[in-house]
C-alpha atoms as a PDB file:
ATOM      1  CA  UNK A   1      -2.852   1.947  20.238  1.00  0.00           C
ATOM      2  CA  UNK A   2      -4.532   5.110  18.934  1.00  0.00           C
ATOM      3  CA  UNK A   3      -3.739   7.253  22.074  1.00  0.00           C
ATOM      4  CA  UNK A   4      -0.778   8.840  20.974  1.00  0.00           C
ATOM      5  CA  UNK A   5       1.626   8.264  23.608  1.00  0.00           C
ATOM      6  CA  UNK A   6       1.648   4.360  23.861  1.00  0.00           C
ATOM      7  CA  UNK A   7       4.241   2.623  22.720  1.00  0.00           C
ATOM      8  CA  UNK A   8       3.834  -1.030  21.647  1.00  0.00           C
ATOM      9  CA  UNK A   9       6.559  -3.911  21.627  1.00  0.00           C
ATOM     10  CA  UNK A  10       8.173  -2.682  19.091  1.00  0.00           C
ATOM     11  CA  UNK A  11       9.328   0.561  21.074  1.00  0.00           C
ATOM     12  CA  UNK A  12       7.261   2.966  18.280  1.00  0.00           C
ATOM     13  CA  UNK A  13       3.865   4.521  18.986  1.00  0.00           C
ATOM     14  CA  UNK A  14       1.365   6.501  16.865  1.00  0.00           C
ATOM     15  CA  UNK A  15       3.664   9.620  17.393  1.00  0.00           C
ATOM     16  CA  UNK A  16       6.619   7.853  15.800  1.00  0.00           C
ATOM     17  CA  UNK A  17       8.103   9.269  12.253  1.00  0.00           C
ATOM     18  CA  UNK A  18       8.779   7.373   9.373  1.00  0.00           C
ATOM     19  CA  UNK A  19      12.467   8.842  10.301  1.00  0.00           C
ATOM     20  CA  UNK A  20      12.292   7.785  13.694  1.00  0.00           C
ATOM     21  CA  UNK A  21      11.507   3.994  13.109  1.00  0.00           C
ATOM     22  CA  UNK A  22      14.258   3.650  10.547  1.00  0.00           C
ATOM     23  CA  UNK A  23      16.052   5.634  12.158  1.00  0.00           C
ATOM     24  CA  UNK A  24      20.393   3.616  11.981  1.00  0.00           C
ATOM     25  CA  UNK A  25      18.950   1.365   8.768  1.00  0.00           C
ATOM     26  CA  UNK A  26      21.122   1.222   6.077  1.00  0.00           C
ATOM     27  CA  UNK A  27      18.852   0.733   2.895  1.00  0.00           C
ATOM     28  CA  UNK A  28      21.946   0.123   0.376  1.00  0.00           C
ATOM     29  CA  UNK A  29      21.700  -2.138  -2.157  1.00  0.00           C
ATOM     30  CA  UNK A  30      17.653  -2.409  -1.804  1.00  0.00           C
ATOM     31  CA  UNK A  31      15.525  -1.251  -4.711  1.00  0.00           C
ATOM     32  CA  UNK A  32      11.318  -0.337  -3.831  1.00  0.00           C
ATOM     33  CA  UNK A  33       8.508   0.070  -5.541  1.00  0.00           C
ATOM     34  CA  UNK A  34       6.259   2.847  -4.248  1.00  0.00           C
ATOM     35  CA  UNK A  35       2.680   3.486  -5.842  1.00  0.00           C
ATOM     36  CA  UNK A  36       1.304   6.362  -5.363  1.00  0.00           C
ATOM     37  CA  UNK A  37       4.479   8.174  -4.654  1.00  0.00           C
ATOM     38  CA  UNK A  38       3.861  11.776  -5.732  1.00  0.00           C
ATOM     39  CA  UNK A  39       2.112  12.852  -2.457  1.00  0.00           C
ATOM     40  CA  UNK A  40       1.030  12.457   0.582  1.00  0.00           C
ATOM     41  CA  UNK A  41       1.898   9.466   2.750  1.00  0.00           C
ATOM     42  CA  UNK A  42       3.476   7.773  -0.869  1.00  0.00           C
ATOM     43  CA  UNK A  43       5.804  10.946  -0.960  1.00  0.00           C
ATOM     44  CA  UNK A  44       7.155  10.710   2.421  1.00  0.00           C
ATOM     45  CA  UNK A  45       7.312   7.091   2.065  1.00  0.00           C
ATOM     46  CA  UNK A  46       9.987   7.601  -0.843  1.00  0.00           C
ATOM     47  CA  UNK A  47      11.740  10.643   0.790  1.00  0.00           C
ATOM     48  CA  UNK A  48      12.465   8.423   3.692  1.00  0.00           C
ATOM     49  CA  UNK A  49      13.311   5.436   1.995  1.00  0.00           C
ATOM     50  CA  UNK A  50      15.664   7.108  -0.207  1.00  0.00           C
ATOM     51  CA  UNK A  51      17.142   8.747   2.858  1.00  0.00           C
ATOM     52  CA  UNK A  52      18.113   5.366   4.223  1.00  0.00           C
ATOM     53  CA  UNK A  53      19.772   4.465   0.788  1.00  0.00           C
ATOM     54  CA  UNK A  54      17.313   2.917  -1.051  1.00  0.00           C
ATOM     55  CA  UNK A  55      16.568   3.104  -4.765  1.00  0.00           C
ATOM     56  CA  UNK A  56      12.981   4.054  -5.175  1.00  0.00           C
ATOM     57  CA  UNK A  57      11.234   3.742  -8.015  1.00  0.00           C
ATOM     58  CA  UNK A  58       7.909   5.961  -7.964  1.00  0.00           C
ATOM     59  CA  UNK A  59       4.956   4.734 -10.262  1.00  0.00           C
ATOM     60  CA  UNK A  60       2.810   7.496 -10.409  1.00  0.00           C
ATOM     61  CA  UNK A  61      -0.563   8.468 -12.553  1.00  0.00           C
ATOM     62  CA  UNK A  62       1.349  12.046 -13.586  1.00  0.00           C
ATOM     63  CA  UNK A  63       4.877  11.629 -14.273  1.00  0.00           C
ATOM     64  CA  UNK A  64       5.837  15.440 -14.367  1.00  0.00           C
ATOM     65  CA  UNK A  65       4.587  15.308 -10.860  1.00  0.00           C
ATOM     66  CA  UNK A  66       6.686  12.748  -9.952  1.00  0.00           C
ATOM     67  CA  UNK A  67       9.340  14.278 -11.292  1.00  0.00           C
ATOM     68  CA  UNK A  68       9.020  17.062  -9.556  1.00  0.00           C
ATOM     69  CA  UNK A  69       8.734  15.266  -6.514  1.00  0.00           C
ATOM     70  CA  UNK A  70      12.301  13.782  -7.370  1.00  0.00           C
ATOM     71  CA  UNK A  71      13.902  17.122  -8.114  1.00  0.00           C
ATOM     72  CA  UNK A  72      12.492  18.180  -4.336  1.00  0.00           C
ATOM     73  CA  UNK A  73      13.695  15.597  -2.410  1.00  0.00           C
ATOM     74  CA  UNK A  74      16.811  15.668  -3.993  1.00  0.00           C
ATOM     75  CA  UNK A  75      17.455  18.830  -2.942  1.00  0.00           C
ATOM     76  CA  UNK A  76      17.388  17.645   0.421  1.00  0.00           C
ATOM     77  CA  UNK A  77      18.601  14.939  -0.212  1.00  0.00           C
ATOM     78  CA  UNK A  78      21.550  14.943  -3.048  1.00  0.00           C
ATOM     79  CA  UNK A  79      22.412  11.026  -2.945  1.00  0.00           C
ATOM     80  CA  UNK A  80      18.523  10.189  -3.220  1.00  0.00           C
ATOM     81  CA  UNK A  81      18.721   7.598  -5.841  1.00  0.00           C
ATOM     82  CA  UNK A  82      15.056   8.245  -7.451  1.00  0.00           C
ATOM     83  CA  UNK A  83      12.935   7.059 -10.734  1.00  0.00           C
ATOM     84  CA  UNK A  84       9.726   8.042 -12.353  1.00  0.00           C
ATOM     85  CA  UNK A  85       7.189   5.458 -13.787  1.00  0.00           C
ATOM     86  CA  UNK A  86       4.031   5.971 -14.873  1.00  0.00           C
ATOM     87  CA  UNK A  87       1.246   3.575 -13.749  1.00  0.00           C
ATOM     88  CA  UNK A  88      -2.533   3.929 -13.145  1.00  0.00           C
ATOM     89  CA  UNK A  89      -3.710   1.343 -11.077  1.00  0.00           C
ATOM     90  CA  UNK A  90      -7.532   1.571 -12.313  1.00  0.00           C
ATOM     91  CA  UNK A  91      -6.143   0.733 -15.670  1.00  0.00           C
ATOM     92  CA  UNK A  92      -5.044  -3.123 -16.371  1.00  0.00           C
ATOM     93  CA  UNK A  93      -3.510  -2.343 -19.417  1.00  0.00           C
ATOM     94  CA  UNK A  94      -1.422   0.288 -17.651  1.00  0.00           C
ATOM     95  CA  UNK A  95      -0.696  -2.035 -14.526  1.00  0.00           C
ATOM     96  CA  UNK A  96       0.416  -4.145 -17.628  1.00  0.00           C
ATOM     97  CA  UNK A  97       2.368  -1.668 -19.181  1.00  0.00           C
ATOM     98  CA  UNK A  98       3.924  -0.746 -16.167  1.00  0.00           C
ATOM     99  CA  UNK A  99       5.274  -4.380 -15.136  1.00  0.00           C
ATOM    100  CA  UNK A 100       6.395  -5.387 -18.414  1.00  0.00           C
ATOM    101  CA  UNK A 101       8.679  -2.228 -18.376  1.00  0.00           C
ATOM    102  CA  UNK A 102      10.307  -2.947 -15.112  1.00  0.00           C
ATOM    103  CA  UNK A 103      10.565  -6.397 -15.871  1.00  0.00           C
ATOM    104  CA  UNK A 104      12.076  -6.140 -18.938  1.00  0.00           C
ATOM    105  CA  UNK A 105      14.804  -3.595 -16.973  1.00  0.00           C
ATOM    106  CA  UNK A 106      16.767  -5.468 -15.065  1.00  0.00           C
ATOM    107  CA  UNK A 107      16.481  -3.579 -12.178  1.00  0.00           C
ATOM    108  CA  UNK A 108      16.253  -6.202  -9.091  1.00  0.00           C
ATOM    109  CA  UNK A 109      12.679  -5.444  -6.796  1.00  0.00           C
ATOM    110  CA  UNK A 110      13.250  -5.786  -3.193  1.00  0.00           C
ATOM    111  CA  UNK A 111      10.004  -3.856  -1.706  1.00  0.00           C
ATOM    112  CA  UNK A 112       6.778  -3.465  -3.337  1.00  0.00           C
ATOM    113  CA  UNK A 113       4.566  -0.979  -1.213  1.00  0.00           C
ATOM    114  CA  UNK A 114       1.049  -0.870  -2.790  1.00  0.00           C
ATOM    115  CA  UNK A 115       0.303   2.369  -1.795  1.00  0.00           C
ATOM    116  CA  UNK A 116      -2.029   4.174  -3.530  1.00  0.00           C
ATOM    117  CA  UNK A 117      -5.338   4.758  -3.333  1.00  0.00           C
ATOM    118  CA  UNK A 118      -8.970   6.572  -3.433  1.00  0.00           C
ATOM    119  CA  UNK A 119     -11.366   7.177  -1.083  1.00  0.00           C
ATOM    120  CA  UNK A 120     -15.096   7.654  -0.633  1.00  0.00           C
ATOM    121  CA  UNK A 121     -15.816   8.452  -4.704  1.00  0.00           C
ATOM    122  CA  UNK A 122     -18.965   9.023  -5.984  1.00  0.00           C
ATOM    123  CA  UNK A 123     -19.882   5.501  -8.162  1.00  0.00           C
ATOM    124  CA  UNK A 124     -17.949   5.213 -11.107  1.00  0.00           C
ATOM    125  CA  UNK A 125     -16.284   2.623 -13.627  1.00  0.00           C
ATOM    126  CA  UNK A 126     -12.910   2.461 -14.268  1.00  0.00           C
ATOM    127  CA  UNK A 127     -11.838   1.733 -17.930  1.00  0.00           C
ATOM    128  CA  UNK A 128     -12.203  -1.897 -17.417  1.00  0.00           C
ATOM    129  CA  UNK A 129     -15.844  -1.179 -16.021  1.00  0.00           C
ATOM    130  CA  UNK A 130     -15.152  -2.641 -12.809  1.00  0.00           C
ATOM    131  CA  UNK A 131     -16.420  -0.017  -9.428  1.00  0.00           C
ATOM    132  CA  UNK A 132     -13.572   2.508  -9.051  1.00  0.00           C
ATOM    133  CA  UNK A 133     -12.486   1.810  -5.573  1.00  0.00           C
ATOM    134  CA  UNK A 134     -11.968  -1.600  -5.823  1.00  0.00           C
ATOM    135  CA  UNK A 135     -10.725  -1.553  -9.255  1.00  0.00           C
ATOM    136  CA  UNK A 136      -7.698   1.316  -8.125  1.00  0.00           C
ATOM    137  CA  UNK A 137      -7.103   0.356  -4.343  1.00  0.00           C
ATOM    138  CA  UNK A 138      -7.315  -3.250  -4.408  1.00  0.00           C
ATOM    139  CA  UNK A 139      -7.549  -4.862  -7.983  1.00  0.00           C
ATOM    140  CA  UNK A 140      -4.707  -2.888  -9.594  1.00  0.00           C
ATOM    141  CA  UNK A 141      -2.232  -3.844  -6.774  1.00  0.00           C
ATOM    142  CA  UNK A 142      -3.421  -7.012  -7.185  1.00  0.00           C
ATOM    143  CA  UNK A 143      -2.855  -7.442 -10.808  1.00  0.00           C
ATOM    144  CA  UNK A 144       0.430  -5.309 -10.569  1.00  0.00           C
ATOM    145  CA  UNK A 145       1.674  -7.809  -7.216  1.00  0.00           C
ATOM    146  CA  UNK A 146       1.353 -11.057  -9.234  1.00  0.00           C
ATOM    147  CA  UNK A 147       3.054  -9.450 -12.446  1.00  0.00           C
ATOM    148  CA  UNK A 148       5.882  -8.476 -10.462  1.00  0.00           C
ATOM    149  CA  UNK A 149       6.020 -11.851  -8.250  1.00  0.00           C
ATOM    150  CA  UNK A 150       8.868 -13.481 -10.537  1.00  0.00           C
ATOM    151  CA  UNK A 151      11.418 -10.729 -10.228  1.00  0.00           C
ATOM    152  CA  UNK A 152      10.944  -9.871  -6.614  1.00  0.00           C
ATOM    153  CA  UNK A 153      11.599 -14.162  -6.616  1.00  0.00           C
ATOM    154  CA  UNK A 154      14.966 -13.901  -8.537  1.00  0.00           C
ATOM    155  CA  UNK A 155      16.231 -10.603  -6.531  1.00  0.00           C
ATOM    156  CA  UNK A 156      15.538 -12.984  -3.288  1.00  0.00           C
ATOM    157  CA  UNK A 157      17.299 -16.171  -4.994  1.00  0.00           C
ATOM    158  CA  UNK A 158      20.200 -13.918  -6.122  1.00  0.00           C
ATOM    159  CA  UNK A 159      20.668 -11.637  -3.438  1.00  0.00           C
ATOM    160  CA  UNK A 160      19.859 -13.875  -0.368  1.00  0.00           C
ATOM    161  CA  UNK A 161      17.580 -11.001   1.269  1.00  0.00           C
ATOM    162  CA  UNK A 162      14.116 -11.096   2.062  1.00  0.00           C
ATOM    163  CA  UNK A 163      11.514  -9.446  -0.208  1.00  0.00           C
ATOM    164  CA  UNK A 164       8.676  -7.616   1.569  1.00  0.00           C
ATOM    165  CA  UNK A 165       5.315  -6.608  -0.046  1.00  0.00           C
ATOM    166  CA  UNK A 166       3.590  -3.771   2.077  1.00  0.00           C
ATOM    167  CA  UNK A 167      -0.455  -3.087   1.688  1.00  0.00           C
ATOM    168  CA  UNK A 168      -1.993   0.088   2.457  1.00  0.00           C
ATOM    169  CA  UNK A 169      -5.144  -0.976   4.452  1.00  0.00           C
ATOM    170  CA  UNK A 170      -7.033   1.282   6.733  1.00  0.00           C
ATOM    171  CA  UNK A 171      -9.302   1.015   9.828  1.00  0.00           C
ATOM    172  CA  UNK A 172     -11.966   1.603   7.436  1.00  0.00           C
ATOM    173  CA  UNK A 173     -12.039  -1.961   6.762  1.00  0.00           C
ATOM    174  CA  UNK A 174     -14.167  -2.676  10.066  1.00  0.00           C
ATOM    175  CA  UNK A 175     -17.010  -0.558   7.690  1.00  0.00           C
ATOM    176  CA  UNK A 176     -17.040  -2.523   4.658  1.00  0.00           C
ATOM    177  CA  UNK A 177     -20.446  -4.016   3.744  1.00  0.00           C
ATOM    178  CA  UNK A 178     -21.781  -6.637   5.955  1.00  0.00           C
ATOM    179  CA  UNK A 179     -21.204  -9.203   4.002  1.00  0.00           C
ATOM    180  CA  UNK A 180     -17.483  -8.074   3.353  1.00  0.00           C
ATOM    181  CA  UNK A 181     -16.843  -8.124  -0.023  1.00  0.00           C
ATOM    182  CA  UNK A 182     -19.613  -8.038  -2.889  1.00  0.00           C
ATOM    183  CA  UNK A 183     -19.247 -10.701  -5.247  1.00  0.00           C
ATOM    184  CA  UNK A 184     -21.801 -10.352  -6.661  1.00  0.00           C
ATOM    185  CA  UNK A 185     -22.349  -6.764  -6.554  1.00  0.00           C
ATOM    186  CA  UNK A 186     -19.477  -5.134  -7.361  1.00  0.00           C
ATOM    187  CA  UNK A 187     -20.945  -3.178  -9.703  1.00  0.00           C
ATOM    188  CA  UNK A 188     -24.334  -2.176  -8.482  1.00  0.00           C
ATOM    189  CA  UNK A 189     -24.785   1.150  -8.461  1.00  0.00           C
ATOM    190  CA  UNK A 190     -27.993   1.022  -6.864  1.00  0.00           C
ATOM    191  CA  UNK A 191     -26.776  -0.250  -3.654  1.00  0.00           C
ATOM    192  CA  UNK A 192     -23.795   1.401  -3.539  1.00  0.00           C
ATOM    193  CA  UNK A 193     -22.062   3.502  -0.427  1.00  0.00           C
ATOM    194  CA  UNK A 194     -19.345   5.457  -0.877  1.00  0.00           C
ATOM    195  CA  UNK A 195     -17.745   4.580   2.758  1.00  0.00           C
ATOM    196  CA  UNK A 196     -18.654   0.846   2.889  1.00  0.00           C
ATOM    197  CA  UNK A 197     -17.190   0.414  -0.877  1.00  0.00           C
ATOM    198  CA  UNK A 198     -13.884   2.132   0.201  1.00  0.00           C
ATOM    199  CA  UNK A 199     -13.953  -0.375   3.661  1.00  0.00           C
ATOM    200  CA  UNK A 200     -14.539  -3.498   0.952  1.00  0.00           C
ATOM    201  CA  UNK A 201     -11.794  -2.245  -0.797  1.00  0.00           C
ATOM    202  CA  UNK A 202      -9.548  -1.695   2.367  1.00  0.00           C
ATOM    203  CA  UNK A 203     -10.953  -5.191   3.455  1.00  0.00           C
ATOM    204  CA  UNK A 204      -9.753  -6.871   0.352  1.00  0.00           C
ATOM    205  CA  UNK A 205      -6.130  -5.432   0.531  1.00  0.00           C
ATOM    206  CA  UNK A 206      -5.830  -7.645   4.157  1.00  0.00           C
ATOM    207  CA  UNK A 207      -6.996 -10.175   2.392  1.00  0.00           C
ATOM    208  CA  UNK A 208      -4.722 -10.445  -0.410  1.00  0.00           C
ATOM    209  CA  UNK A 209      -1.906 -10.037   2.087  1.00  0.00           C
ATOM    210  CA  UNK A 210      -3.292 -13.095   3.808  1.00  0.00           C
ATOM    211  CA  UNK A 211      -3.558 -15.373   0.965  1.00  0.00           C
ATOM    212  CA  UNK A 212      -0.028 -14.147  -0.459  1.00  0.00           C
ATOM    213  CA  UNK A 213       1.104 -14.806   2.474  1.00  0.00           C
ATOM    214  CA  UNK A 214       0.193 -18.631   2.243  1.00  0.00           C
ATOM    215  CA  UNK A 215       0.899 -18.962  -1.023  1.00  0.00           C
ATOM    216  CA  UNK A 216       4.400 -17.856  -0.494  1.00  0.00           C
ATOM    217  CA  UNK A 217       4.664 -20.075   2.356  1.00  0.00           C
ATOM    218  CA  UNK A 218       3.671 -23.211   0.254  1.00  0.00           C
ATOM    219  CA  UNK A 219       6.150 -22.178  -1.823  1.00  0.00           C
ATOM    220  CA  UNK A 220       9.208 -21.935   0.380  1.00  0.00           C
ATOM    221  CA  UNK A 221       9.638 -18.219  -1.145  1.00  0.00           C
ATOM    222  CA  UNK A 222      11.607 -15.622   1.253  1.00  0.00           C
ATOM    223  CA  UNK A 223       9.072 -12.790   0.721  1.00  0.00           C
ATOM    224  CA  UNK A 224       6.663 -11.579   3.439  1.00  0.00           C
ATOM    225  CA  UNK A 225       3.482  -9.792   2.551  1.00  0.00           C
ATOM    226  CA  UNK A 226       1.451  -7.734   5.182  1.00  0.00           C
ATOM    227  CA  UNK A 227      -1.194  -5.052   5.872  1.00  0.00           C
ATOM    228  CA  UNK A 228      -1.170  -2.002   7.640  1.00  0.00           C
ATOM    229  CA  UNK A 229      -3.686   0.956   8.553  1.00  0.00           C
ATOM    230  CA  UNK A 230      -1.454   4.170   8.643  1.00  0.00           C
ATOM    231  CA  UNK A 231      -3.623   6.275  11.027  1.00  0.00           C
ATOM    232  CA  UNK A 232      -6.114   9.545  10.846  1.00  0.00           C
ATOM    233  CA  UNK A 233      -4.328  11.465   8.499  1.00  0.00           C
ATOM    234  CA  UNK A 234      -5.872  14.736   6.673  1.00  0.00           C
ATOM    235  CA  UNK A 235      -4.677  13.790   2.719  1.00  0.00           C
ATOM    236  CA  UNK A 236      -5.529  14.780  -0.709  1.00  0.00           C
ATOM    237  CA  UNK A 237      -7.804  11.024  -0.529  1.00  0.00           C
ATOM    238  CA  UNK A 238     -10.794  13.040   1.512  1.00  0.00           C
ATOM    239  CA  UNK A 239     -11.013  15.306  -1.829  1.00  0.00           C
ATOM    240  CA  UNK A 240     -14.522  14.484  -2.887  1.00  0.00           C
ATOM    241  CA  UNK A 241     -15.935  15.170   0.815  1.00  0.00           C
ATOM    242  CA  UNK A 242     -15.459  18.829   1.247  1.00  0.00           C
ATOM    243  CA  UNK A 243     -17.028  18.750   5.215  1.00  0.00           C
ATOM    244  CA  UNK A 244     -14.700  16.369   5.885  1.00  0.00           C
ATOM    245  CA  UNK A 245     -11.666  18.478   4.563  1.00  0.00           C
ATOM    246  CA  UNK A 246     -13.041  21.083   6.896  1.00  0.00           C
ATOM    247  CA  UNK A 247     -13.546  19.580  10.097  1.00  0.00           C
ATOM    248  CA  UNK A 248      -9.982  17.567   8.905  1.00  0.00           C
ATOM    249  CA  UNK A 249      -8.053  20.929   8.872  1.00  0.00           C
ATOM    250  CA  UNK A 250      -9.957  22.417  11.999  1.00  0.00           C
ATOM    251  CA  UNK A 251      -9.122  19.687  14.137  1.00  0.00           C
ATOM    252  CA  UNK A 252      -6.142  17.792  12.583  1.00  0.00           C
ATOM    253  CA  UNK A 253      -3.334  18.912  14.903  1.00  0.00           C
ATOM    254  CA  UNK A 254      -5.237  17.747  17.782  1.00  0.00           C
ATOM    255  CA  UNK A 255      -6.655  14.146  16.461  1.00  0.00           C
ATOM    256  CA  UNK A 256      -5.019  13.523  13.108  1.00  0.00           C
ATOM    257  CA  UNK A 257      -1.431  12.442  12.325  1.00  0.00           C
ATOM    258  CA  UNK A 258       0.365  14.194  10.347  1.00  0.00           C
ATOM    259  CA  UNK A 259       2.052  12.800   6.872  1.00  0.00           C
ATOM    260  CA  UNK A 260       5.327  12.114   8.682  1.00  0.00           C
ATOM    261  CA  UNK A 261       3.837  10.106  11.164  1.00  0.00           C
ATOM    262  CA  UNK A 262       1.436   8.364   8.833  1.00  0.00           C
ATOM    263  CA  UNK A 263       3.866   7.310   6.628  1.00  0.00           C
ATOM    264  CA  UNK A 264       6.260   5.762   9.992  1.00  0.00           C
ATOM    265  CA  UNK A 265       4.160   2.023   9.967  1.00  0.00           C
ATOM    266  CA  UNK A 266       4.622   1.341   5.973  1.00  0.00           C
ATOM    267  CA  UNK A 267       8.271   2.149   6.582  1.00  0.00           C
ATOM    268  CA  UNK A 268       8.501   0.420   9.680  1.00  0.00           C
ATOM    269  CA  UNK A 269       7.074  -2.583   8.084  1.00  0.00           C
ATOM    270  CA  UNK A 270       9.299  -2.099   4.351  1.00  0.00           C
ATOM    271  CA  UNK A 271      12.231  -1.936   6.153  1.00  0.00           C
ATOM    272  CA  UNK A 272      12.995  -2.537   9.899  1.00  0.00           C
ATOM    273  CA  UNK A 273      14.826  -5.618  10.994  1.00  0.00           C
ATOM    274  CA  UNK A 274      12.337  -6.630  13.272  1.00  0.00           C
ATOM    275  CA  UNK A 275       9.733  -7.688  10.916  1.00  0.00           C
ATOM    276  CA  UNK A 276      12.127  -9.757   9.334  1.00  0.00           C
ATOM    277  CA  UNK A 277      10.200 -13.106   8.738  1.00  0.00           C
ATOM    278  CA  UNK A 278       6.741 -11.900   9.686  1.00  0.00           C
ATOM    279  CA  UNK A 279       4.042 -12.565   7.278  1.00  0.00           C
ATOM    280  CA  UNK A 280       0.099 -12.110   7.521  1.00  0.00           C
ATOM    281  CA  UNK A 281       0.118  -9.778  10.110  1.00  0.00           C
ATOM    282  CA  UNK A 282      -1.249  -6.382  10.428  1.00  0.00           C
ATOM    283  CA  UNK A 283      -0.010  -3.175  11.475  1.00  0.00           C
ATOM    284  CA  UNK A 284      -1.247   0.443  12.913  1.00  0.00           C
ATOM    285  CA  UNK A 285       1.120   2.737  14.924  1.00  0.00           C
ATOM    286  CA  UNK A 286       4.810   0.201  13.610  1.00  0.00           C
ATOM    287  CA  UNK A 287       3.267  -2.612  15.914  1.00  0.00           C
ATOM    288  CA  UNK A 288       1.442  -5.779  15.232  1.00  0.00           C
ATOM    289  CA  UNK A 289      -2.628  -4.954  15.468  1.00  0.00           C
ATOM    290  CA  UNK A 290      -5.834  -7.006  15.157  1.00  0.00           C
ATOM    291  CA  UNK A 291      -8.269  -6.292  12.176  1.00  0.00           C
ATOM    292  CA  UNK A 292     -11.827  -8.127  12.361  1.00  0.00           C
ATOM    293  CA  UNK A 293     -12.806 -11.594  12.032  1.00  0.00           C
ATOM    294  CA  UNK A 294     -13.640 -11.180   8.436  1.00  0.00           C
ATOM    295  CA  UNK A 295     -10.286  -9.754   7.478  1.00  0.00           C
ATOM    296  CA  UNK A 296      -8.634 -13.399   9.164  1.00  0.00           C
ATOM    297  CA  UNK A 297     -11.256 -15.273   7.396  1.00  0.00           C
ATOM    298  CA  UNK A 298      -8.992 -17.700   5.159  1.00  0.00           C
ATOM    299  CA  UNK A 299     -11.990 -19.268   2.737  1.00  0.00           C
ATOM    300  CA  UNK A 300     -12.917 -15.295   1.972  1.00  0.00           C
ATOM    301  CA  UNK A 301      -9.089 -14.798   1.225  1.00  0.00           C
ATOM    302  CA  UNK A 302      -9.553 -17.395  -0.852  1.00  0.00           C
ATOM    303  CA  UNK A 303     -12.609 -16.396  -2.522  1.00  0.00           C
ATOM    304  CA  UNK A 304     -11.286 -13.004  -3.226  1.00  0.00           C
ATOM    305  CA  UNK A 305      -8.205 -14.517  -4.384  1.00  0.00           C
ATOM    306  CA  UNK A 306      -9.908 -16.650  -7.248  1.00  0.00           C
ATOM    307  CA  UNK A 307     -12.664 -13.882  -8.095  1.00  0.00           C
ATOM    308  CA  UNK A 308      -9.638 -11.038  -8.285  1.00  0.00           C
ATOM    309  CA  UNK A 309      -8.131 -13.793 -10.693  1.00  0.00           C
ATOM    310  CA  UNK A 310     -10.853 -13.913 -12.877  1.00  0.00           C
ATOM    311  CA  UNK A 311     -11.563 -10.256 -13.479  1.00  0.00           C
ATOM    312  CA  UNK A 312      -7.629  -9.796 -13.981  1.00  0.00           C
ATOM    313  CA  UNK A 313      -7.442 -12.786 -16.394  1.00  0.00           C
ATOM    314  CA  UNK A 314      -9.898 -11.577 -18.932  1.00  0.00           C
ATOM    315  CA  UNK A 315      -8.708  -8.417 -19.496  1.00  0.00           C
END
């Protein structure tokens, strides 16, 4: 699937646009969450999903640059039907803060696309002294997915439509840590990598796809959950490796997608009709894909499932 020209079963290929796959979908009526909506492949995400008619509501770290996000893509697009939130994933209280608001709304929650993320830090805590990467890409949306669970339940109940939740995974998951995901070591700085923590934490968003994915079955729920890796792209996540931002820009129009085309598989998967019903699954290039072993591995779903409870549970 990565040569560009190859189109899969679903008629898309890695040179798709987010445009192009939802291209004749009317979004009306739908309301999305998008995190990490104030650039990159988050911004186009909302652009296009308000294009198609879709109320978006960004949850965003800075709010002023969310809002000037909204002002932009209004512009372009006067009947975008846009809101700012402000959330910080590698803050629970935050992730808190931020669900109890929206619940408390009344606003309906169709599409939850856990999108943010960071990549390749340096070690560091965040403020719940839990390793940064997995604490923002993975643990946040976790925390943030099962907060929001019972109102994406009643929107499905009352409005008879699917819900879809949509994880931001990468390729990088094939280079977390050999034993997948640290238990144990979360927080060890000592044996710590930079671009096998990111892979755990790209790991663990397949996983919690997985296991929501079960759960929901169990449960006779209409909402799908998968995973998706968005392709190469050259974003604002490669900031704390400057060599890689060079040889990024030198050869990105060659090898790399750009933000357009990145952001085409997250809204293939949010929105197109035919993912309708599909659950578990992963995506690259808006067409089914196979991660590795470990990311199908249903007792390390499991696992991660119970140990994401715990740290979420005592804070």
């Amino acid at each position: 699937m990565w040569i560009f020209g190859w189109k899969g079963q679903s008629g898309f290929s890695a040179r798709s646009t987010a445009e192009e796959v939802t291209q004749g979908i009317d979004g009306t009526g739908l309301t999305a969450i998008v995190t990490g909506a104030s650039s990159g492949l988050g911004l186009e995400t909302t652009r296009v999903l308000a294009l198609r008619g879709v109320h978006v509501i960004m949850a965003v770290r800075n709010t002023e640059a969310g809002r000037d996000v909204r002002t932009a893509i209004r512009k372009e697009i006067p009947t975008a039907n846009i809101d700012v939130m402000e959330l910080d994933l590698s803050s629970m209280a935050s992730v808190r803060k931020f669900a109890s608001e929206y619940n408390s709304s009344g606003l309906p929650l169709n599409i939850l696309i856990n999108n943010a993320g960071v990549m390749a830090t340096p070690f560091m805590l965040s403020q719940d002294n839990i390793e940064m990467q997995f604490a923002t890409n993975h643990l946040g949306h976790f925390l943030l997915t099962n907060l929001l669970l019972e109102t994406m339940k009643k929107t499905t109940r009352e409005s008879k439509k699917e819900g879809r939740i949509v994880n931001l995974s990468s390729e990088a998951h094939r280079f977390a840590y050999s034993e997948g995901i640290r238990f144990d070591k979360i927080n060890d700085e000592s044996g710590y990598n930079s671009i096998y923590a990111y892979g755990q934490s790209k790991l663990a968003n397949i996983l919690h796809a997985n296991e929501l994915t079960k759960r929901l079955k169990e449960e006779g729920v209409a909402i799908t959950a998968n995973s998706l890796h968005p392709g190469s792209i050259a974003t604002n996540l490669l900031r704390y490796h400057s060599y890689i931002n060079v040889i990024a820009s030198t050869l990105g129009r060659l090898m790399l997608k750009n933000v357009q085309q990145g952001a085409a598989t997250e809204c293939y998967v949010a929105l197109h009709p035919q993912v309708k019903g599909v659950s578990g699954e992963y995506f690259m290039d808006s067409n089914k894909a196979n991660p590795t072993s470990q990311a199908k591995d249903p007792e390390l779903a499991k696992k991660l499932w119970d140990f994401s409870l715990s740290l979420t549970d005592s804070k």
